[in-house]
PDB file of N, CA and C in Angstrom:
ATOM      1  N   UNK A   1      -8.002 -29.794 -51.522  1.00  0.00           N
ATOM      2  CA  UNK A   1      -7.349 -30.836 -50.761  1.00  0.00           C
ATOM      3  C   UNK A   1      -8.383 -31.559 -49.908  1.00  0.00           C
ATOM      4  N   UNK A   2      -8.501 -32.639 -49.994  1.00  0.00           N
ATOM      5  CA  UNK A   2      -9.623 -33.663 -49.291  1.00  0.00           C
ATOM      6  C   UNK A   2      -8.434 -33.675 -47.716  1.00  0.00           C
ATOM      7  N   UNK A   3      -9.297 -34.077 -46.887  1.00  0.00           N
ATOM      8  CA  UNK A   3      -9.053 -35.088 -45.148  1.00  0.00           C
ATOM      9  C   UNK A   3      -8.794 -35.859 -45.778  1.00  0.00           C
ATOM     10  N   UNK A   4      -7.304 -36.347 -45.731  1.00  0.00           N
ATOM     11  CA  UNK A   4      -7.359 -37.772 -45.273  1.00  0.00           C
ATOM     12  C   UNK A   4      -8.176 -38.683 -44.261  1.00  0.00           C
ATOM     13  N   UNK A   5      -8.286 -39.838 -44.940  1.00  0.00           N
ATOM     14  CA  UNK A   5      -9.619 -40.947 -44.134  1.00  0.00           C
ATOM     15  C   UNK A   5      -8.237 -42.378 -43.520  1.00  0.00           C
ATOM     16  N   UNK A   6      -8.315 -42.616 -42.672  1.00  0.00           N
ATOM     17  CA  UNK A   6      -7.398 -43.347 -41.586  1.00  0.00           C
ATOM     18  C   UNK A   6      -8.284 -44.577 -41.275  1.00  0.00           C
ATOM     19  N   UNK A   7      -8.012 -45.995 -41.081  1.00  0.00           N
ATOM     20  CA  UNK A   7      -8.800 -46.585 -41.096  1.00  0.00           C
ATOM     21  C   UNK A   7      -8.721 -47.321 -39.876  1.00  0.00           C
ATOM     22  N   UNK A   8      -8.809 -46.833 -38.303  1.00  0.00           N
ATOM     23  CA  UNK A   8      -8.605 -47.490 -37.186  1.00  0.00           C
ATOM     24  C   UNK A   8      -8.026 -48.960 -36.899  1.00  0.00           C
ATOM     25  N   UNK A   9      -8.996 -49.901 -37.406  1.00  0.00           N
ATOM     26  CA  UNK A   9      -8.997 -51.117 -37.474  1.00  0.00           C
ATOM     27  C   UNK A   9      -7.744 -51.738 -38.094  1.00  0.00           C
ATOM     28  N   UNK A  10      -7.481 -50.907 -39.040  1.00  0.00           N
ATOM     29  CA  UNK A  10      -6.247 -51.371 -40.275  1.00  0.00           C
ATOM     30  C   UNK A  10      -5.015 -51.415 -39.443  1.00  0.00           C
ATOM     31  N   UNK A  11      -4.572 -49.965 -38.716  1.00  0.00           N
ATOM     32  CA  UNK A  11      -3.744 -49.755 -38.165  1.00  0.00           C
ATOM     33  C   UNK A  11      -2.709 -50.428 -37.403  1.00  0.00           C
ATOM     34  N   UNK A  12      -3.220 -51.583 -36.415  1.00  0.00           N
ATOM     35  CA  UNK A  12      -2.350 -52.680 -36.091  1.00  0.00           C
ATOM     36  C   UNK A  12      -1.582 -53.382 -37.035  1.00  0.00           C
ATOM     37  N   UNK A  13      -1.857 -53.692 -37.907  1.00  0.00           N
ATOM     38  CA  UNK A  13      -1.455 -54.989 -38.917  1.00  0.00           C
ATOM     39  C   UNK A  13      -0.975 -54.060 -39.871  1.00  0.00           C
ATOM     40  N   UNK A  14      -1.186 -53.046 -40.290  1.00  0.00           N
ATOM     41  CA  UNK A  14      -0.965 -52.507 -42.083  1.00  0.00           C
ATOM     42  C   UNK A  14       0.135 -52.110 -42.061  1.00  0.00           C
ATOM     43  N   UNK A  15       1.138 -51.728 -42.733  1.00  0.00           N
ATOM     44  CA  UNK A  15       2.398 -50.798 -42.792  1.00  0.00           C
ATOM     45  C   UNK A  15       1.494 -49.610 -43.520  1.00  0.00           C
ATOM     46  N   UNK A  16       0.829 -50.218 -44.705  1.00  0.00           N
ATOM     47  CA  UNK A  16      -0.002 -48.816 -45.437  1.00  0.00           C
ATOM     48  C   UNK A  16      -0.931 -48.034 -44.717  1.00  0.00           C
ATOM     49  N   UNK A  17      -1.506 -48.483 -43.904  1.00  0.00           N
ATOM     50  CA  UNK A  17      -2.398 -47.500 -43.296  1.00  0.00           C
ATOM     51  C   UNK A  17      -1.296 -46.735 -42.272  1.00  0.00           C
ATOM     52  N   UNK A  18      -0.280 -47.280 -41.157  1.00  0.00           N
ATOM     53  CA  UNK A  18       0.688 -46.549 -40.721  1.00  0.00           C
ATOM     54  C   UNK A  18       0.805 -45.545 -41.609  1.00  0.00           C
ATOM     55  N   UNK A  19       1.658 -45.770 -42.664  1.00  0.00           N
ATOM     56  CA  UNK A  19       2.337 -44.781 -43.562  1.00  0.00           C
ATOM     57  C   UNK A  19       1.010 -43.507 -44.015  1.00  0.00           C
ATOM     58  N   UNK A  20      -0.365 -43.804 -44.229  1.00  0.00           N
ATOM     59  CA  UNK A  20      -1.097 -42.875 -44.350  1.00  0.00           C
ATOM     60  C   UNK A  20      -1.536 -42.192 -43.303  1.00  0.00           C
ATOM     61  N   UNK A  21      -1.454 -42.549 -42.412  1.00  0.00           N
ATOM     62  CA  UNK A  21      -1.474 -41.787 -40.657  1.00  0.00           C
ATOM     63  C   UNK A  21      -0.592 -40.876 -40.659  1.00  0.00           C
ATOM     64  N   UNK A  22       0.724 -41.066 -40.892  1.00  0.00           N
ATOM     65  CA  UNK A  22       2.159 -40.172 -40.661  1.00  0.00           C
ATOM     66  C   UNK A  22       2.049 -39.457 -42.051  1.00  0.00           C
ATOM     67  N   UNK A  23       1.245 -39.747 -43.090  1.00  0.00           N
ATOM     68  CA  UNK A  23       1.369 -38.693 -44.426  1.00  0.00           C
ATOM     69  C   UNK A  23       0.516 -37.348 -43.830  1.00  0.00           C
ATOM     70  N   UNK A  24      -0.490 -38.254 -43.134  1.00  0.00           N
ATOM     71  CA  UNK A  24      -1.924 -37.371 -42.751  1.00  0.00           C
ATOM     72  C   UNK A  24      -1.180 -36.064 -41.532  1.00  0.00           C
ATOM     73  N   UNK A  25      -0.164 -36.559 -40.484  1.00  0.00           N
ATOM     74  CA  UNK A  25       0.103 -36.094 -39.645  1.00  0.00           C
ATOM     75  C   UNK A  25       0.610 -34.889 -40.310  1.00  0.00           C
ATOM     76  N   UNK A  26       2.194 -35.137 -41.329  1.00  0.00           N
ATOM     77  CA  UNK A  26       3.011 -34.240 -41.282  1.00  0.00           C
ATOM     78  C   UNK A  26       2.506 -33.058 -42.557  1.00  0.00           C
ATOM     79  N   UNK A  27       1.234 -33.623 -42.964  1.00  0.00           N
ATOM     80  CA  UNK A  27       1.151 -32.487 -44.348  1.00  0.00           C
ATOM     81  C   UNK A  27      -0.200 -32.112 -44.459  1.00  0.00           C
ATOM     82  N   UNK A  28      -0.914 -32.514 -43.595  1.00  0.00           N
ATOM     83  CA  UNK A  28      -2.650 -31.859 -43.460  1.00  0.00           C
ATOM     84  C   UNK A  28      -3.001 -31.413 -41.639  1.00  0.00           C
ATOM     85  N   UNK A  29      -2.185 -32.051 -40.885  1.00  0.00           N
ATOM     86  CA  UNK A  29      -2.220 -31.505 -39.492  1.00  0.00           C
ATOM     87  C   UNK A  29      -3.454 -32.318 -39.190  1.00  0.00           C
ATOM     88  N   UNK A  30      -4.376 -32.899 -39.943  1.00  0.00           N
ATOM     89  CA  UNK A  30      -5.335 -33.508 -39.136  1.00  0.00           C
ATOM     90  C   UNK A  30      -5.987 -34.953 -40.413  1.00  0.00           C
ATOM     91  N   UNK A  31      -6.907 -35.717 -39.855  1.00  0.00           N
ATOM     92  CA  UNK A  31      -7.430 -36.615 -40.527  1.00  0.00           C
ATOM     93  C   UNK A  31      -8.833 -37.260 -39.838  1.00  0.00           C
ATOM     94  N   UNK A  32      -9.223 -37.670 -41.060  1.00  0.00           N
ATOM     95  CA  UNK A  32     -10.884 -38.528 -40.525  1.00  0.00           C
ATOM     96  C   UNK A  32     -10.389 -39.845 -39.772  1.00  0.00           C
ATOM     97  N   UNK A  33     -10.990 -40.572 -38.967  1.00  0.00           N
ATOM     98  CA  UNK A  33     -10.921 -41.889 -38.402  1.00  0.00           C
ATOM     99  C   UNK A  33     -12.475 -42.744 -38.745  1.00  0.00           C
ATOM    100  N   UNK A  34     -12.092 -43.777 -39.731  1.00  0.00           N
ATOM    101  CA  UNK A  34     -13.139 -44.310 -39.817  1.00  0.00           C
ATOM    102  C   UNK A  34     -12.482 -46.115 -38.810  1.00  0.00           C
ATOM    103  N   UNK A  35     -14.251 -46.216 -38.862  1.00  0.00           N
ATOM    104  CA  UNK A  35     -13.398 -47.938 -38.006  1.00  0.00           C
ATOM    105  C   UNK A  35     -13.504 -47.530 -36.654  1.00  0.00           C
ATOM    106  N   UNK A  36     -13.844 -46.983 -35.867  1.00  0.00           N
ATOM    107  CA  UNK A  36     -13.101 -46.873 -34.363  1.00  0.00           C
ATOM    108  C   UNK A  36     -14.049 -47.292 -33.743  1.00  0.00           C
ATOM    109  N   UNK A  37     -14.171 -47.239 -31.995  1.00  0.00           N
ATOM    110  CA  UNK A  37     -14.967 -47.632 -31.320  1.00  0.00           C
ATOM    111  C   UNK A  37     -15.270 -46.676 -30.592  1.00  0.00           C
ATOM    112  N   UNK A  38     -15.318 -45.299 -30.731  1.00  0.00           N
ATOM    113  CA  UNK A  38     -15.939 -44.630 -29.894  1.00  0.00           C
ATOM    114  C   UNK A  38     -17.529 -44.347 -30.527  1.00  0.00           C
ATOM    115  N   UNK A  39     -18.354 -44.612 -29.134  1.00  0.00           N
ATOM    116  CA  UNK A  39     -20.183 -44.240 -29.885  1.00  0.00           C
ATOM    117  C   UNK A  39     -20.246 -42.781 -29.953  1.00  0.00           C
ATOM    118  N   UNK A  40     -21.238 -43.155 -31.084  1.00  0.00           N
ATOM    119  CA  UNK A  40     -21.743 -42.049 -31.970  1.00  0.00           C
ATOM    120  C   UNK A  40     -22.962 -40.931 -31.281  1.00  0.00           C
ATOM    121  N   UNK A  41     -23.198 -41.417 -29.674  1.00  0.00           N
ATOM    122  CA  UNK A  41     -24.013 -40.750 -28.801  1.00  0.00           C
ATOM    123  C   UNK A  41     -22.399 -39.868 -27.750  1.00  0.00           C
ATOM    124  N   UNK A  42     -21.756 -40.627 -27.495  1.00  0.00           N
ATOM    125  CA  UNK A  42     -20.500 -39.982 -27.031  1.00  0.00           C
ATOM    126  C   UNK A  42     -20.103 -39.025 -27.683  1.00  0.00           C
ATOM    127  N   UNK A  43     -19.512 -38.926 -28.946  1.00  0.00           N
ATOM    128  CA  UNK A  43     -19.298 -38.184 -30.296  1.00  0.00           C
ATOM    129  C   UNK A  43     -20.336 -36.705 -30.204  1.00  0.00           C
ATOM    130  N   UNK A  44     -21.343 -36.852 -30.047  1.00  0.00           N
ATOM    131  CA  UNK A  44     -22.768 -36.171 -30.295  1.00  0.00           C
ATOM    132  C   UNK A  44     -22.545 -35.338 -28.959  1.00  0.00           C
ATOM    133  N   UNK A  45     -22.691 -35.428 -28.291  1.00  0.00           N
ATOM    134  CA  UNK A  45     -22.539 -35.081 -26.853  1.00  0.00           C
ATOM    135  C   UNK A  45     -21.125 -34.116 -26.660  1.00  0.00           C
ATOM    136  N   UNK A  46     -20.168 -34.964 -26.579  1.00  0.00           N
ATOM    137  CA  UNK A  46     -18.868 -33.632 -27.234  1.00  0.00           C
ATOM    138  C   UNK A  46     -19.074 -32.336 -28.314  1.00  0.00           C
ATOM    139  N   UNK A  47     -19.382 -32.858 -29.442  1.00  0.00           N
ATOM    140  CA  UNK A  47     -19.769 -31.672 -30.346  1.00  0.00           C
ATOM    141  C   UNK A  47     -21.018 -30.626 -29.447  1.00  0.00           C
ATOM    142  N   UNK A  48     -21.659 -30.995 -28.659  1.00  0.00           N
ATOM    143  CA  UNK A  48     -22.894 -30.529 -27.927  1.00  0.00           C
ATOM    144  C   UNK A  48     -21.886 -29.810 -27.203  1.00  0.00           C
ATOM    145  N   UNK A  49     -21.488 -30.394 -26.157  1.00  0.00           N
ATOM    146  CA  UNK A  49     -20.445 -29.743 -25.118  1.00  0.00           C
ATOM    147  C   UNK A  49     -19.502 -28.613 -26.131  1.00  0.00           C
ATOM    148  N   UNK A  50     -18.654 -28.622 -26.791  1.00  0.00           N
ATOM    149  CA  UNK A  50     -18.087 -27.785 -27.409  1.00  0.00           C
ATOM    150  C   UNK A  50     -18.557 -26.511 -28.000  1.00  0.00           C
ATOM    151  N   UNK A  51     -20.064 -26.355 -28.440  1.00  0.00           N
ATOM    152  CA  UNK A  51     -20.546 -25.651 -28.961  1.00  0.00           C
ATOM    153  C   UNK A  51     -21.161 -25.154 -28.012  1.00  0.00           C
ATOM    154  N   UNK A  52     -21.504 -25.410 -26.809  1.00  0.00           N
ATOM    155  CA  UNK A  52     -22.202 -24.860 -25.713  1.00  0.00           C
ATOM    156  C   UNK A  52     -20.648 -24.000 -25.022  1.00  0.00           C
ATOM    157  N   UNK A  53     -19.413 -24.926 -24.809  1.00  0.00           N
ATOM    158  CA  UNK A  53     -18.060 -24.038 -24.299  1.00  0.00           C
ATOM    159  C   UNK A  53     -17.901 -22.657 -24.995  1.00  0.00           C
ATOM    160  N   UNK A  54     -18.251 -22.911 -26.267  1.00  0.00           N
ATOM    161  CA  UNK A  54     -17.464 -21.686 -27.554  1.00  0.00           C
ATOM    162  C   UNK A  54     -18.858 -20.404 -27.631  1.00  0.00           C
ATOM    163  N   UNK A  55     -20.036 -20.974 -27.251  1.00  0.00           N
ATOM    164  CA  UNK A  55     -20.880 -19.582 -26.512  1.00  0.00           C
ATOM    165  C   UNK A  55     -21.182 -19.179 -25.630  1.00  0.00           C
ATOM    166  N   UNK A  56     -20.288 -19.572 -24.650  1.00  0.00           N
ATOM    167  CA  UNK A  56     -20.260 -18.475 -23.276  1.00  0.00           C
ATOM    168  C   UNK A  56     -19.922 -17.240 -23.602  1.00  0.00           C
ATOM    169  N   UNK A  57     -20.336 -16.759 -22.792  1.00  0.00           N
ATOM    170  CA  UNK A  57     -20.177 -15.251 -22.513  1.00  0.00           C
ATOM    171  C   UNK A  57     -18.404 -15.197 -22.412  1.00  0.00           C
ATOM    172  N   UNK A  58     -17.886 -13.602 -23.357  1.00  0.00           N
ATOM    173  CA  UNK A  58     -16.198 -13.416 -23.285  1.00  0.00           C
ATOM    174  C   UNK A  58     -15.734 -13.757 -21.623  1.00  0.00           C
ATOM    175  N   UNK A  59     -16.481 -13.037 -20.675  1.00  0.00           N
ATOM    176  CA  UNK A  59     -15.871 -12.789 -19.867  1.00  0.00           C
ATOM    177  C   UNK A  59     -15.947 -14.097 -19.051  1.00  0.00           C
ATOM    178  N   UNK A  60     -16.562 -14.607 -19.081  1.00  0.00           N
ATOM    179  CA  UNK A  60     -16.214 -16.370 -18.876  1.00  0.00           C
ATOM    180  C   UNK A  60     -15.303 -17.238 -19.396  1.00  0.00           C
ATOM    181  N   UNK A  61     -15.370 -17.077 -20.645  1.00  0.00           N
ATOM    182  CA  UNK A  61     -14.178 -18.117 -21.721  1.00  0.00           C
ATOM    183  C   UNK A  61     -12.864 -17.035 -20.953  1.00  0.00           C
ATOM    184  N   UNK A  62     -12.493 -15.626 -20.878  1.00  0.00           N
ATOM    185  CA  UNK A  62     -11.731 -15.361 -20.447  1.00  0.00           C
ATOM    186  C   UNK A  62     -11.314 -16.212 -18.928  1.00  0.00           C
ATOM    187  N   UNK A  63     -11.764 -16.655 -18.405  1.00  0.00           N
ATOM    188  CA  UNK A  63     -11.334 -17.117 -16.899  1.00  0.00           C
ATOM    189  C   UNK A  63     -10.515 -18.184 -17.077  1.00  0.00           C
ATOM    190  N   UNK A  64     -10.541 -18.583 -18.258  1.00  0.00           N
ATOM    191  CA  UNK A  64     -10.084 -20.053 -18.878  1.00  0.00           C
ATOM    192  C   UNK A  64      -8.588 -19.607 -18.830  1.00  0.00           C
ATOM    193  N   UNK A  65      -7.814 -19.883 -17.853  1.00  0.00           N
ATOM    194  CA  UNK A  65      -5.923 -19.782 -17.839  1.00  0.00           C
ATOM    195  C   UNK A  65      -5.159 -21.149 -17.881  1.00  0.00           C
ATOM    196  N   UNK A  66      -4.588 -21.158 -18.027  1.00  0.00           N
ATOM    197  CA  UNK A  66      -3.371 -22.633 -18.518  1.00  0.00           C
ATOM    198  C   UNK A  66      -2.039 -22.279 -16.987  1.00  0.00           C
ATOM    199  N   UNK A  67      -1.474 -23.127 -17.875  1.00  0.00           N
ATOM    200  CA  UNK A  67      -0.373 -23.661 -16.661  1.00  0.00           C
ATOM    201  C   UNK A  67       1.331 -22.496 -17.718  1.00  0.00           C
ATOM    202  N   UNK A  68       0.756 -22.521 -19.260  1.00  0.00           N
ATOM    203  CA  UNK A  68       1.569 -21.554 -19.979  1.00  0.00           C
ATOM    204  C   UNK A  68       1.141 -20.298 -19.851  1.00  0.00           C
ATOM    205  N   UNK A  69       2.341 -19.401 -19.940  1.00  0.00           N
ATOM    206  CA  UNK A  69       1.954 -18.502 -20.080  1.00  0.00           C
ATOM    207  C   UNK A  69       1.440 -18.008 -21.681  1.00  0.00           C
ATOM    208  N   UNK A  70       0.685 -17.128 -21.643  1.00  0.00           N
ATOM    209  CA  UNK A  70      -0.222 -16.609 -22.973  1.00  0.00           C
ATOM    210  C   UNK A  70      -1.260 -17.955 -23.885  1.00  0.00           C
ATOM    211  N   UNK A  71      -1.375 -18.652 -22.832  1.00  0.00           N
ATOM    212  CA  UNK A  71      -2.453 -19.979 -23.355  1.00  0.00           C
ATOM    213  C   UNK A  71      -3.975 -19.508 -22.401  1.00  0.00           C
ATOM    214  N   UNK A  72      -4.448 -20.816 -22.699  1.00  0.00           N
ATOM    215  CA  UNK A  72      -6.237 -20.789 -22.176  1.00  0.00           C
ATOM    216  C   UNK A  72      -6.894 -20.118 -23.491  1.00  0.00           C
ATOM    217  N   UNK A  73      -8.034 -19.055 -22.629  1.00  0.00           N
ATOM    218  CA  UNK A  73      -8.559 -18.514 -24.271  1.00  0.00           C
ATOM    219  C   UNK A  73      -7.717 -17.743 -24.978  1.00  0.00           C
ATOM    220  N   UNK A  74      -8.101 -18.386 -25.917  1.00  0.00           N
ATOM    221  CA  UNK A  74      -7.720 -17.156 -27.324  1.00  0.00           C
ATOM    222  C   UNK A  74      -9.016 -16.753 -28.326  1.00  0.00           C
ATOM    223  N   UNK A  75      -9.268 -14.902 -28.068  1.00  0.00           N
ATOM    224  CA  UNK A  75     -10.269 -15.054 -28.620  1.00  0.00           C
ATOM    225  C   UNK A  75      -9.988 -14.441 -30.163  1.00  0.00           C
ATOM    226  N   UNK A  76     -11.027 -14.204 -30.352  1.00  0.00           N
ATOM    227  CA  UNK A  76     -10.345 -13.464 -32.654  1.00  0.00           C
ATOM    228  C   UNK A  76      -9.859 -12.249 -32.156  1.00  0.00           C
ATOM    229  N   UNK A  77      -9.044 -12.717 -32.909  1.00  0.00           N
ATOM    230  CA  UNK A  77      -8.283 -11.150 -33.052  1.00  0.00           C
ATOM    231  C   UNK A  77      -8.283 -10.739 -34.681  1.00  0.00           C
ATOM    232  N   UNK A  78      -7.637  -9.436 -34.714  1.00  0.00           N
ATOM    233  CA  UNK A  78      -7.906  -8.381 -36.294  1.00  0.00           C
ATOM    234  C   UNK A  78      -7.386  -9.746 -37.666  1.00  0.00           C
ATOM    235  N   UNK A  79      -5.908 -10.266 -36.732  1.00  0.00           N
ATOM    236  CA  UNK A  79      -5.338 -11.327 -37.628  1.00  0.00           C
ATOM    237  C   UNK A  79      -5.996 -12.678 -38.010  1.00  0.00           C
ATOM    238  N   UNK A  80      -6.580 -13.095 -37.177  1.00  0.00           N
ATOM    239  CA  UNK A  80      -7.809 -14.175 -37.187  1.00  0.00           C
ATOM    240  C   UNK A  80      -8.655 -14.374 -36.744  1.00  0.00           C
ATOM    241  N   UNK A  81      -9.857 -13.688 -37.401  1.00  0.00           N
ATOM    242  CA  UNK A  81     -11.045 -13.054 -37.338  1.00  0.00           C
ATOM    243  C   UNK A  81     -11.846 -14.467 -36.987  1.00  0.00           C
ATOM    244  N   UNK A  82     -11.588 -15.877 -37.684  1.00  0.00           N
ATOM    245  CA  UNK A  82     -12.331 -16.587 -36.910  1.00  0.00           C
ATOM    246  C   UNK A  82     -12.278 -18.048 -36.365  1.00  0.00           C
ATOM    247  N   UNK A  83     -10.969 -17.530 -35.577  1.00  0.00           N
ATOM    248  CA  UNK A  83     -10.252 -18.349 -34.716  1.00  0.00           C
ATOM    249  C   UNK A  83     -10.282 -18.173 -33.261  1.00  0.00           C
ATOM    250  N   UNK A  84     -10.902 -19.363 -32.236  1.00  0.00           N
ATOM    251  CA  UNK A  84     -11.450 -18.678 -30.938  1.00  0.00           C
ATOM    252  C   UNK A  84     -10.812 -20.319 -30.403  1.00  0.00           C
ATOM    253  N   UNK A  85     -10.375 -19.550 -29.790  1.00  0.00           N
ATOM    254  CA  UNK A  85     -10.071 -21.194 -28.971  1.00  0.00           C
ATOM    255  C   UNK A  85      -9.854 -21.301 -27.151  1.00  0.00           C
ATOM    256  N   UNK A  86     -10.079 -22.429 -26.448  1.00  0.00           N
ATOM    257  CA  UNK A  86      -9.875 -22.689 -25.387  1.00  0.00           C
ATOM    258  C   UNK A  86      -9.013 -23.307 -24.694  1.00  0.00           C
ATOM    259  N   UNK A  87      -7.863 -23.610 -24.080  1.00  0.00           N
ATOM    260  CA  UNK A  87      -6.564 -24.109 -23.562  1.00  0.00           C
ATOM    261  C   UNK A  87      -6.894 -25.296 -22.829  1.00  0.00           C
ATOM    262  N   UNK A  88      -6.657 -26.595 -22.696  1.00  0.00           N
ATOM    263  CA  UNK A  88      -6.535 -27.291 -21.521  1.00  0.00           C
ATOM    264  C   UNK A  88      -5.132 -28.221 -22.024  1.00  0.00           C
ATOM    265  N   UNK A  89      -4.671 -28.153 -21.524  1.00  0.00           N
ATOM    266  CA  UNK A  89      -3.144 -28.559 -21.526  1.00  0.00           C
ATOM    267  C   UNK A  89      -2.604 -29.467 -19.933  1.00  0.00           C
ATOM    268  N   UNK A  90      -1.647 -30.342 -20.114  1.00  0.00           N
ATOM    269  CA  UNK A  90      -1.099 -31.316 -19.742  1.00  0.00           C
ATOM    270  C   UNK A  90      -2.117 -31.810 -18.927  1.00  0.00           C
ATOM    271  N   UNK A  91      -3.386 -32.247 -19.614  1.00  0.00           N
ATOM    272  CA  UNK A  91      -4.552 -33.237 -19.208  1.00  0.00           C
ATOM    273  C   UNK A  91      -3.573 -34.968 -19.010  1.00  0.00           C
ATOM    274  N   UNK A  92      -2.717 -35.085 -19.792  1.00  0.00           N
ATOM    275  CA  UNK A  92      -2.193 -36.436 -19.374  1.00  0.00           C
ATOM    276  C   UNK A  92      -1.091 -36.152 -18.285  1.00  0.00           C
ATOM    277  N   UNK A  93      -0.674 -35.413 -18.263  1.00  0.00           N
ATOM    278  CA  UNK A  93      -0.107 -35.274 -16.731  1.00  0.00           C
ATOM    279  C   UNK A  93      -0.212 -35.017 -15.316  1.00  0.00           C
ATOM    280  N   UNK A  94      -1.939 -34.322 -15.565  1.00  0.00           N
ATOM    281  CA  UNK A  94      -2.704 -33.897 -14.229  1.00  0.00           C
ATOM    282  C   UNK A  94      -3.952 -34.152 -14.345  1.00  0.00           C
ATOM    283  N   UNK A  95      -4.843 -34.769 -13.636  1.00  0.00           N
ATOM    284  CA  UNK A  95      -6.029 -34.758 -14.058  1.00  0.00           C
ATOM    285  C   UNK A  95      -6.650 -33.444 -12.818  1.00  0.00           C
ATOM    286  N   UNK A  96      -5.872 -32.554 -12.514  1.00  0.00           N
ATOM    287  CA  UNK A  96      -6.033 -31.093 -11.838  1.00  0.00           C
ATOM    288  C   UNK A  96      -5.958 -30.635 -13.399  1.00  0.00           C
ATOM    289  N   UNK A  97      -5.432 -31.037 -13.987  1.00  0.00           N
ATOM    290  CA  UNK A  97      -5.734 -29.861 -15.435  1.00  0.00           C
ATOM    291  C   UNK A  97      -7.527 -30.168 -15.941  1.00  0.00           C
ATOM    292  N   UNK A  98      -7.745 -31.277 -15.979  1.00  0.00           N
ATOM    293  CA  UNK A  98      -9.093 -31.254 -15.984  1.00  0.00           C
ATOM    294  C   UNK A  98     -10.382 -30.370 -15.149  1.00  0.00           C
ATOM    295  N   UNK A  99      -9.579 -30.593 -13.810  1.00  0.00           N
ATOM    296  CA  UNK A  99     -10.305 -30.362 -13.241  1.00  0.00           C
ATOM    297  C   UNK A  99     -10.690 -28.771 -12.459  1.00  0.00           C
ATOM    298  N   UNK A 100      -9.260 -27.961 -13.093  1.00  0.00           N
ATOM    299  CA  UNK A 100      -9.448 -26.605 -13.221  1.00  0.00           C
ATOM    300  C   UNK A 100     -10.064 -26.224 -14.335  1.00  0.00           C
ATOM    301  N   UNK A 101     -10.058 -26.813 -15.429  1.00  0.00           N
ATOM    302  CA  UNK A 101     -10.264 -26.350 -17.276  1.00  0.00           C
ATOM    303  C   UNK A 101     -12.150 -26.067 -16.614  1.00  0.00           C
ATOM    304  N   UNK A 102     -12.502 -26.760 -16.323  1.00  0.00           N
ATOM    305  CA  UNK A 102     -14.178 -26.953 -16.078  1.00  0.00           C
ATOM    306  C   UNK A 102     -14.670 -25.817 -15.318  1.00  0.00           C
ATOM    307  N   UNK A 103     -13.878 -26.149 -13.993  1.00  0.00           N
ATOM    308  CA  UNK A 103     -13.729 -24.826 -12.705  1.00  0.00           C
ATOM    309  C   UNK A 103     -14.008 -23.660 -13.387  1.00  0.00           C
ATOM    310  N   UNK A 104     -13.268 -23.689 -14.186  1.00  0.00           N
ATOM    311  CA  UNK A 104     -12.698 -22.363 -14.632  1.00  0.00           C
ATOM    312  C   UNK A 104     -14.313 -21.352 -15.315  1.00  0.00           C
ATOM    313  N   UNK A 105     -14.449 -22.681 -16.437  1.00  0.00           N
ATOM    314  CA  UNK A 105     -15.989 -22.218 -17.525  1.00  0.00           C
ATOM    315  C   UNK A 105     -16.932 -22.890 -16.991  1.00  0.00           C
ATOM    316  N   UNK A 106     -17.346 -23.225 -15.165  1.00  0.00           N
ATOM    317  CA  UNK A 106     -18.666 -23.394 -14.883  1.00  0.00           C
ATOM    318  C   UNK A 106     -19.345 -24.311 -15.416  1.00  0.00           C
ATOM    319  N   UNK A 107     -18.506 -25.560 -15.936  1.00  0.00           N
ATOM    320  CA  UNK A 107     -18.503 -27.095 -16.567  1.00  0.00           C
ATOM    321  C   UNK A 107     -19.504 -28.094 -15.441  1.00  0.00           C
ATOM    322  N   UNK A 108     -20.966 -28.540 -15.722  1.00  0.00           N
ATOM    323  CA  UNK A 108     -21.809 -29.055 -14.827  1.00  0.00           C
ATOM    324  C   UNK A 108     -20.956 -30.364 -14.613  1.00  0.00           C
ATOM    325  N   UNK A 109     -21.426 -30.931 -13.686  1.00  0.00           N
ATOM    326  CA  UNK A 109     -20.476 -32.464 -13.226  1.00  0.00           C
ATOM    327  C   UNK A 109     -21.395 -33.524 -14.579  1.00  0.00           C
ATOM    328  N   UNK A 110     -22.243 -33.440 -14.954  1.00  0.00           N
ATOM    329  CA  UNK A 110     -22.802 -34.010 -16.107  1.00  0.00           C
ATOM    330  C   UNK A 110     -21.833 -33.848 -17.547  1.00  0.00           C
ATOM    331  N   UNK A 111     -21.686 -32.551 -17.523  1.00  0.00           N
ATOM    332  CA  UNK A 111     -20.719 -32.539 -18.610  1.00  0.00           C
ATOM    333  C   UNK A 111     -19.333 -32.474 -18.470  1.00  0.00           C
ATOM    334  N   UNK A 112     -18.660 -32.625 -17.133  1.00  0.00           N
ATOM    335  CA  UNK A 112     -17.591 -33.324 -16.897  1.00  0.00           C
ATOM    336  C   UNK A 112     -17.387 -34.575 -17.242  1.00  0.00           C
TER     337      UNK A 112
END
């Protein structure tokens, strides 16, 4: 099964590119974005940041708590050996969710 490829630009005007957005949504959970305007030094810098978040030390990524209960980290477990993830949740409703998520994993104000 290929990513679907989404074509930013198209999106205003197309019904077809709509309709391949919402194919992409409900039956692959994710898709490529070509066309957009975010830079490719921005882009670079996130993947940097992310890969620097996902090798901290456990007992750091552990400090990482949410506003849910049983969210923040999740690290592998026996069932998914390599699935590790980090929580920040209702970022559009608080920008205190931001600003604990960082708190939390020792996030420099640079990479805030």
């Amino acid at each position: 099964m290929e990513v679907p490829v989404v074509d930013f630009q198209q999106l205003k005007n197309n019904e077809e590119e709509l309709k391949k957005l919402r194919e992409a949504c409900e039956r692959c959970g994710c898709f490529r974005i070509i066309n957009h305007t975010v830079p490719e030094t921005l882009m670079a810098e996130m993947k940097l940041l992310s890969k620097y978040l996902h090798e901290l030390p456990v007992d750091i990524k552990k400090l990482n708590k949410s506003v849910f209960p049983e969210t923040g980290y999740r690290p592998p477990s026996e069932t998914s050996p390599f699935y590790e993830s980090l929580g920040l949740y209702d970022i559009h409703k608080s920008p205190q969710a931001l600003h604990d998520f960082c708190t939390q994993l020792g996030v420099s104000p640079k990479q805030r």
